[in-house]
N, C-alpha and C. Protein backbone atom coordinates (compact mmCIF):
# COMPACT_ATOMS: atom_id res chain seq x y z
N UNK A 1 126.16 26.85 60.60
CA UNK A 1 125.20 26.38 61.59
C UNK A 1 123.79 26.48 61.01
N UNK A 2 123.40 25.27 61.09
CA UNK A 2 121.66 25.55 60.44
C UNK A 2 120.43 26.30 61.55
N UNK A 3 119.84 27.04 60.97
CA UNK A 3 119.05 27.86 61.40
C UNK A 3 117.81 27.16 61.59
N UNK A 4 117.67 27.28 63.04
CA UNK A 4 116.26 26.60 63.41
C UNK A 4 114.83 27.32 63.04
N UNK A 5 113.85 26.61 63.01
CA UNK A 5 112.45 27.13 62.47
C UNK A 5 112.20 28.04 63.63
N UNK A 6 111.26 29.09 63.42
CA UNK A 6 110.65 30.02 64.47
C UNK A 6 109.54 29.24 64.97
N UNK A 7 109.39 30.23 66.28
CA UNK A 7 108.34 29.25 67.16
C UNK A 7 107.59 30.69 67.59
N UNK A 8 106.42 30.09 67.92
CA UNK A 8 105.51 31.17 68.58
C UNK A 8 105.61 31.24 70.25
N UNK A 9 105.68 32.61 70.61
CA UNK A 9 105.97 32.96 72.16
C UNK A 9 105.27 32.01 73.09
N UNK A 10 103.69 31.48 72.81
CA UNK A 10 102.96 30.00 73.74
C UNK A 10 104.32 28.70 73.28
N UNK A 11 104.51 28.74 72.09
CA UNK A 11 105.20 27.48 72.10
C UNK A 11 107.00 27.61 73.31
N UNK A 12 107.42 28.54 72.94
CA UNK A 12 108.59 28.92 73.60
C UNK A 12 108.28 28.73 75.26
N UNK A 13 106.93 29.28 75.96
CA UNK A 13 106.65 29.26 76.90
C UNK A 13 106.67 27.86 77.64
N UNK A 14 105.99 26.84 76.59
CA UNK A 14 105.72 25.23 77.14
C UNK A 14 107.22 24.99 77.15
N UNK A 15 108.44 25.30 76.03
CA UNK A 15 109.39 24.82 76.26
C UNK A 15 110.21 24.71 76.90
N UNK A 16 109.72 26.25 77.65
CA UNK A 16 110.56 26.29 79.31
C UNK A 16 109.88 25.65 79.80
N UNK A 17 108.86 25.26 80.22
CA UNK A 17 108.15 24.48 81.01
C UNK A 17 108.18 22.90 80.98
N UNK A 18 108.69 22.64 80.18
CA UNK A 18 108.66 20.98 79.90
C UNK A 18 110.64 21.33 80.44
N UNK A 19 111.13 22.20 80.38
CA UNK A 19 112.66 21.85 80.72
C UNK A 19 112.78 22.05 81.88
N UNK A 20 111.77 23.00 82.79
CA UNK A 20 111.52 23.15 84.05
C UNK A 20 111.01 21.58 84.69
N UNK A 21 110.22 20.79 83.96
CA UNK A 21 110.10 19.58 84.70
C UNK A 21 111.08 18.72 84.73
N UNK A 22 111.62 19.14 83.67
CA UNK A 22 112.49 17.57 83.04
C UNK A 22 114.16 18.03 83.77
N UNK A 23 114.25 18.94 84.08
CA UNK A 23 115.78 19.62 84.22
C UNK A 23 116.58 19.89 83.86
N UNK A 24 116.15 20.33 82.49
CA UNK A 24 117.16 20.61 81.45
C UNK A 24 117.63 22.12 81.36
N UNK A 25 118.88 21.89 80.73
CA UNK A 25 119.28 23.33 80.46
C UNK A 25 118.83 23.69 79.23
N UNK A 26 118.81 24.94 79.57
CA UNK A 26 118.18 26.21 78.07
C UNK A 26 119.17 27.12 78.06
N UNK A 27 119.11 26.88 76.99
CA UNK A 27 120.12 28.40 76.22
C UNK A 27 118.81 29.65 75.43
N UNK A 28 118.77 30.97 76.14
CA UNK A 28 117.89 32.10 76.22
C UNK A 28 118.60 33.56 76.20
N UNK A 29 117.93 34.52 74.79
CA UNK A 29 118.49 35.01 74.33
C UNK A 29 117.26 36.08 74.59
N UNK A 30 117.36 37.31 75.75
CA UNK A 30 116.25 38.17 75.93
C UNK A 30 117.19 39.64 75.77
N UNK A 31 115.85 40.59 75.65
CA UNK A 31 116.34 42.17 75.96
C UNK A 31 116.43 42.81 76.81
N UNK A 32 116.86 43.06 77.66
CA UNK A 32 116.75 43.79 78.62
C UNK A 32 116.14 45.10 78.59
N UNK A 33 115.89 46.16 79.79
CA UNK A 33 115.32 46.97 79.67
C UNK A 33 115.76 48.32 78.84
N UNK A 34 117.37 48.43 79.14
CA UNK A 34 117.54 49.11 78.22
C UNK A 34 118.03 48.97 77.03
N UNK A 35 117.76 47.77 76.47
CA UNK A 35 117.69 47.33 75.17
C UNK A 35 119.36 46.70 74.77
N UNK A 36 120.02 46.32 75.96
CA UNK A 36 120.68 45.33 75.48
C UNK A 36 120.15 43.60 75.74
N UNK A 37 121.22 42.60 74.97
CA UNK A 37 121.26 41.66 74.60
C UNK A 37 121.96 41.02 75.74
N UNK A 38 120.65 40.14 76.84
CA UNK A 38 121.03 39.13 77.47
C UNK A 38 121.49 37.67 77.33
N UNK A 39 121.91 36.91 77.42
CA UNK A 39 122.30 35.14 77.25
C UNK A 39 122.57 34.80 78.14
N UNK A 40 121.30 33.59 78.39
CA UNK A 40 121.71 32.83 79.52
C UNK A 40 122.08 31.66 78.55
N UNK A 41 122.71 30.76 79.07
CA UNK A 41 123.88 30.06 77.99
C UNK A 41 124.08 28.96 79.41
N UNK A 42 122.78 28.23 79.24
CA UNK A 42 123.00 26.61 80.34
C UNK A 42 122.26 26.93 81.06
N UNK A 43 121.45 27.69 81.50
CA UNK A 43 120.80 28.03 82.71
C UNK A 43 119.71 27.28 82.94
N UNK A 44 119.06 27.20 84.05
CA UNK A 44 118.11 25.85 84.25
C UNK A 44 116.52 26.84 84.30
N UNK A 45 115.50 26.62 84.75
CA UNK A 45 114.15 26.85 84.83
C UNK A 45 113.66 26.73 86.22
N UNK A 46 113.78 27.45 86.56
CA UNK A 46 113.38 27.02 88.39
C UNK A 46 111.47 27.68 88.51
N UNK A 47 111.01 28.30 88.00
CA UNK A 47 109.94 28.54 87.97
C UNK A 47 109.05 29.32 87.00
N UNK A 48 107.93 30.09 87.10
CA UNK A 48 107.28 30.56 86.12
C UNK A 48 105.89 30.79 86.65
N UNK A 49 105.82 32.08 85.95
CA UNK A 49 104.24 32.62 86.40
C UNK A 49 103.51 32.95 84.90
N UNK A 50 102.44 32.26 84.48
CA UNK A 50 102.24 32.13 82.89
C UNK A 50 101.02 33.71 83.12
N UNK A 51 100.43 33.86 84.16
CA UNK A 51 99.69 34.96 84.41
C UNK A 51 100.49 36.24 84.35
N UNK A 52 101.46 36.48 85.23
CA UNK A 52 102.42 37.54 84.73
C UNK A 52 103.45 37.81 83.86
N UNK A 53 103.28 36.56 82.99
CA UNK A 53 104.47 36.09 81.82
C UNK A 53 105.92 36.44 81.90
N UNK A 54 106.42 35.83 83.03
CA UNK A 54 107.47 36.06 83.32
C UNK A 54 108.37 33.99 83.78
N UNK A 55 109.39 34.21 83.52
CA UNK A 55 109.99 32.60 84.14
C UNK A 55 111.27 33.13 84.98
N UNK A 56 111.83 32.51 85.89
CA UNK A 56 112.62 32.32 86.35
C UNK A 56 113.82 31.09 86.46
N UNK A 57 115.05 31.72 86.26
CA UNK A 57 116.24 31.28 85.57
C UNK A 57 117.28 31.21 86.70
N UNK A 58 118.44 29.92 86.77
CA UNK A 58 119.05 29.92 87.90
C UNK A 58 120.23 29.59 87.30
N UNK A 59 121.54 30.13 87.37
CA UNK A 59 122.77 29.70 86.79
C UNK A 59 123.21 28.73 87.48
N UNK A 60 123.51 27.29 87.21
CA UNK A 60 123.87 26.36 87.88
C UNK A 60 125.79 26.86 88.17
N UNK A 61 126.26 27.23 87.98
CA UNK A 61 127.72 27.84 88.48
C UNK A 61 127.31 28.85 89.51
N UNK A 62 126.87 29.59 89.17
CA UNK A 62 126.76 30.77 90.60
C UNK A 62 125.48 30.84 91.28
N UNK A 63 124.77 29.75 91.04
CA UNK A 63 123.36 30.26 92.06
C UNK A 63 122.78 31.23 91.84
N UNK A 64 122.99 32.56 90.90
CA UNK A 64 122.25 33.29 90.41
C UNK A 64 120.88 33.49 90.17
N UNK A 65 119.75 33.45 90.68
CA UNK A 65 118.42 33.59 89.90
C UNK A 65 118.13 34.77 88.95
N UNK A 66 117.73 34.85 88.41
CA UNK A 66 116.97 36.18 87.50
C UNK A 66 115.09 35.98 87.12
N UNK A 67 114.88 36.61 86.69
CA UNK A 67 113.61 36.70 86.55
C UNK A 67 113.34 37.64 85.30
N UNK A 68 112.96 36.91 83.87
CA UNK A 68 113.05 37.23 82.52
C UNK A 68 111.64 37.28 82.71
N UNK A 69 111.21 38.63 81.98
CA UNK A 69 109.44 38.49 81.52
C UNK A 69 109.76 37.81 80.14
N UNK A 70 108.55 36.97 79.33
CA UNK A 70 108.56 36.26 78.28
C UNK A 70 108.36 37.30 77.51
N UNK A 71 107.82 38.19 77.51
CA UNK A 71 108.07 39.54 76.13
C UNK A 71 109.12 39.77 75.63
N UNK A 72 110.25 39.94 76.76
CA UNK A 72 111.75 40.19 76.64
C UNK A 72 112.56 39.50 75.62
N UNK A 73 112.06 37.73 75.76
CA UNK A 73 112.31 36.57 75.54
C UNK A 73 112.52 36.45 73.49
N UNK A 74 113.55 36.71 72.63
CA UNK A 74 113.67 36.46 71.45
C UNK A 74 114.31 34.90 71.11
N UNK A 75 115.09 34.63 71.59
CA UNK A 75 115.40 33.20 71.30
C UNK A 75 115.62 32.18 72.52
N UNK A 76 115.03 31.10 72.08
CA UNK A 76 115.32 29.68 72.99
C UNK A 76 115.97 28.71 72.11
N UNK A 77 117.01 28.17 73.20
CA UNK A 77 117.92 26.93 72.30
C UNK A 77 117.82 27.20 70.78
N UNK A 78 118.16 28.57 70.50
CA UNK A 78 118.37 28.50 68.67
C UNK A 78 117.01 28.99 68.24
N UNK A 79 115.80 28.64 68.53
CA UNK A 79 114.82 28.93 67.75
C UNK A 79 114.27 30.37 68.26
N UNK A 80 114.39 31.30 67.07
CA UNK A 80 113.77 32.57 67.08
C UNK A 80 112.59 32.51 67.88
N UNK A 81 112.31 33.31 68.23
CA UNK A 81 110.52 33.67 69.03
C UNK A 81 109.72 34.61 68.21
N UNK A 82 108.58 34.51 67.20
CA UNK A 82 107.60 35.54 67.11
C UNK A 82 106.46 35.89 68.02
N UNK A 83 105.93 36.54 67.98
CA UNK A 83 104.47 36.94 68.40
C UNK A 83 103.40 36.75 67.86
């Protein structure tokens, strides 16, 4: 599998945001608090607060919401996240 280029945490941010308009699914790879390894794997973009850097995520199978801060946030659709 080829390894996608890294992106910077503003760029990762617009990319939820352009999939939040458009309705696309994202595949998102965050930490949780106690330092395991979350995947949302299809999940859609239902909102976002760029002031508290956080987005919100809705599993289209279970109606699930969550609420990921973007710090948490290491990979989108494949591409690593730096700082």
């Amino acid at each position: 599998m080829e390894q996608k280029r890294p992106i910077h945490l503003k760029e990762g941010q617009q990319l939820l945001d352009v999939a939040q308009n458009t309705r696309q699914k994202v595949w998102v790879e965050a930490w949780a608090s106690d330092g395991r390894i979350i995947r949302y794997d299809g999940w859609l973009v239902v909102g976002s607060f760029w002031r508290g850097g956080f987005h919100r995520l809705i599993s289209p199978v279970s109606n699930e919401i969550r609420t990921v801060p973007d710090i948490m946030i290491f990979k989108i659709n494949g591409h690593p996240i730096y700082l």
